[in-house]
Protein backbone atom coordinates (compact mmCIF):
# COMPACT_ATOMS: atom_id res chain seq x y z
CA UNK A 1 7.27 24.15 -131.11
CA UNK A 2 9.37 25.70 -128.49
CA UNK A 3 10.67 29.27 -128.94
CA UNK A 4 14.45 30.32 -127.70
CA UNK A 5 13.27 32.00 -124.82
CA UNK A 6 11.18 28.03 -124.10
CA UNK A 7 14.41 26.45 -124.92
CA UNK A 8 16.73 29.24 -122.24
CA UNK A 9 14.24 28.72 -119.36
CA UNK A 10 14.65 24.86 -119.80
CA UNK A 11 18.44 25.21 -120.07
CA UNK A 12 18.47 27.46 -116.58
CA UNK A 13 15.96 24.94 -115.04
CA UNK A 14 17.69 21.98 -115.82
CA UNK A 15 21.50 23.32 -115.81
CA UNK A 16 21.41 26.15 -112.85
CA UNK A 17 18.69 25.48 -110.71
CA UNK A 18 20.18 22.66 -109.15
CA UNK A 19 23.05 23.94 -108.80
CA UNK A 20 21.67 27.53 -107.58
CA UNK A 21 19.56 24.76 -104.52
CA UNK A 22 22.72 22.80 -104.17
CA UNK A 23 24.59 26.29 -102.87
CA UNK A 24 22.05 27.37 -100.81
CA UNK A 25 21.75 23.76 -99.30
CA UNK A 26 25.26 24.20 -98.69
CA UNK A 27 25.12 27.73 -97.25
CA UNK A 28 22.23 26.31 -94.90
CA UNK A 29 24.61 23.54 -93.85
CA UNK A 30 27.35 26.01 -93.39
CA UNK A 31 25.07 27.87 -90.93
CA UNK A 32 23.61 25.09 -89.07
CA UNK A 33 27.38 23.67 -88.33
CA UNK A 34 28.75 27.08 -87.69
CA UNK A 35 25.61 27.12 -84.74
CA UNK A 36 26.28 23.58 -83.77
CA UNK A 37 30.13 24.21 -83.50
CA UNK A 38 29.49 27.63 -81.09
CA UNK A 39 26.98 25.41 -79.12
CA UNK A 40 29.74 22.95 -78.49
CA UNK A 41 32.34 25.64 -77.99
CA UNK A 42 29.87 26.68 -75.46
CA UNK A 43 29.66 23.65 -73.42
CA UNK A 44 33.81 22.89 -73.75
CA UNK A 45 34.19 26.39 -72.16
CA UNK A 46 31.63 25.63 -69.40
CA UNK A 47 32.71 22.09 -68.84
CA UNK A 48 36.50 23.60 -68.22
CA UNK A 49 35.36 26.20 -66.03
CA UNK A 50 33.45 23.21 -64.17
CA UNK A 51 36.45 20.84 -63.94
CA UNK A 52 38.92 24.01 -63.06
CA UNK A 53 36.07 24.87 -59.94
CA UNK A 54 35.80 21.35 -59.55
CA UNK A 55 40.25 21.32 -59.12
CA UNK A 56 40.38 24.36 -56.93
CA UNK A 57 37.79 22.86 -54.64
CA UNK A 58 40.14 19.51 -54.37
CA UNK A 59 43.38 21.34 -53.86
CA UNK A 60 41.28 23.00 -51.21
CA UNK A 61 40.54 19.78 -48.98
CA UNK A 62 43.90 18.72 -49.95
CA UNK A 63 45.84 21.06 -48.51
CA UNK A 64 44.27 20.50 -45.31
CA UNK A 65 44.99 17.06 -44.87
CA UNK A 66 48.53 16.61 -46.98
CA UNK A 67 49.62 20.03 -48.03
CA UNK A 68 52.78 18.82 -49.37
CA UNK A 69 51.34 17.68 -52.64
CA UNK A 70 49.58 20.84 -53.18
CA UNK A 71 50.45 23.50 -55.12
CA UNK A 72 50.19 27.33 -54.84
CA UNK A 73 49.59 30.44 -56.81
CA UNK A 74 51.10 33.95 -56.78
CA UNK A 75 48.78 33.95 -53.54
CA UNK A 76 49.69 31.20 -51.68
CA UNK A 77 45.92 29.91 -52.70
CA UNK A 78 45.69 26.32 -53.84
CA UNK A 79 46.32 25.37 -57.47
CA UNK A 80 46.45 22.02 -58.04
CA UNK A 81 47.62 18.84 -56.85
CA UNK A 82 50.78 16.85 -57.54
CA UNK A 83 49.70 13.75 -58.44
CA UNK A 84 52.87 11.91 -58.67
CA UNK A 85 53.13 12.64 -54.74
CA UNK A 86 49.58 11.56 -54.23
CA UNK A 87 50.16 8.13 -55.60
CA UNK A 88 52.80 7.47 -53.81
CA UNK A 89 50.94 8.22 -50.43
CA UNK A 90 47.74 6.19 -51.62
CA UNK A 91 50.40 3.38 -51.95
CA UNK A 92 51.52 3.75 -48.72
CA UNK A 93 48.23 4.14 -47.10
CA UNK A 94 47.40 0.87 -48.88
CA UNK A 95 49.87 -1.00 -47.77
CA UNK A 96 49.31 -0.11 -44.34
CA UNK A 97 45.59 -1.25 -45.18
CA UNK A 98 47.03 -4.69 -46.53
CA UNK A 99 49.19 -4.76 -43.03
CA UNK A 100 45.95 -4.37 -41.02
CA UNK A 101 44.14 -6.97 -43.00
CA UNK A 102 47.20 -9.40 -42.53
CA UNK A 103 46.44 -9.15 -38.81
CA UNK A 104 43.25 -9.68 -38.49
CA UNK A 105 43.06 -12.45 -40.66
CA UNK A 106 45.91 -13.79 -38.59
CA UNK A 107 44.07 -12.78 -35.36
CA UNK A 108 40.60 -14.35 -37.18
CA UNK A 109 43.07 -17.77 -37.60
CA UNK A 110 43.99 -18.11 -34.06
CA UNK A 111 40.58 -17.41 -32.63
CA UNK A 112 38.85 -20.01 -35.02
CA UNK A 113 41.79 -22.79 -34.03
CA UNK A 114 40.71 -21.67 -30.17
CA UNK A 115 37.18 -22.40 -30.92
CA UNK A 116 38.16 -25.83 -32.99
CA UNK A 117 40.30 -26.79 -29.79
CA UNK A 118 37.49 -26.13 -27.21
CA UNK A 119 35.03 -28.14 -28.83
């Protein structure tokens, strides 16, 4: 027959042991996202420093070909770029492409008609 002290140990086994592993499960998942989260924190941080580098370094070789869509710090260094002025010179710069390509295919026309005509 079980004695009190039988029947207290059951109770705590049965009632607060799980509960006592669920916490500490809990506490171990705590830690391991806490880690996981200061990991990531880690990378965002070196990621931005990355892109920003990456920026500078653009705004750099910008400035030396279209400076007017670049802008400047408190040092006159490059800072960034003005994309709303970049697209519309890419635009332009296509266009001019598409002008080219208009020529040459017109160009390409007359010199295939030439060959058609000498045959």
């Amino acid at each position: 027959m079980a004695t009190e002290d039988d029947k207290l140990q059951l109770f705590e086994s049965t009632v607060f042991k799980p509960e006592v592993e669920r916490r500490k499960n809990d506490s171990l998942m705590v830690l391991l996202m806490q880690e996981v989260h200061a990991k990531i924190e880690a990378m965002d941080r070196r990621l931005t420093q990355h892109m920003t580098n990456e920026t500078l370094v653009l705004a750099e070789e910008m400035a030396l070909i279209y400076p007017e869509i670049v802008g400047l710090d408190a040092n006159n260094k490059p800072s960034g770029i003005d994309y709303g002025r970049l697209s519309a010179i890419l635009t332009a710069k296509v266009q001019e492409q598409q002008s080219v390509i208009d020529k040459l295919q017109e160009q390409m026309t007359k010199v295939m008609e030439m060959l058609k005509g000498s045959k």
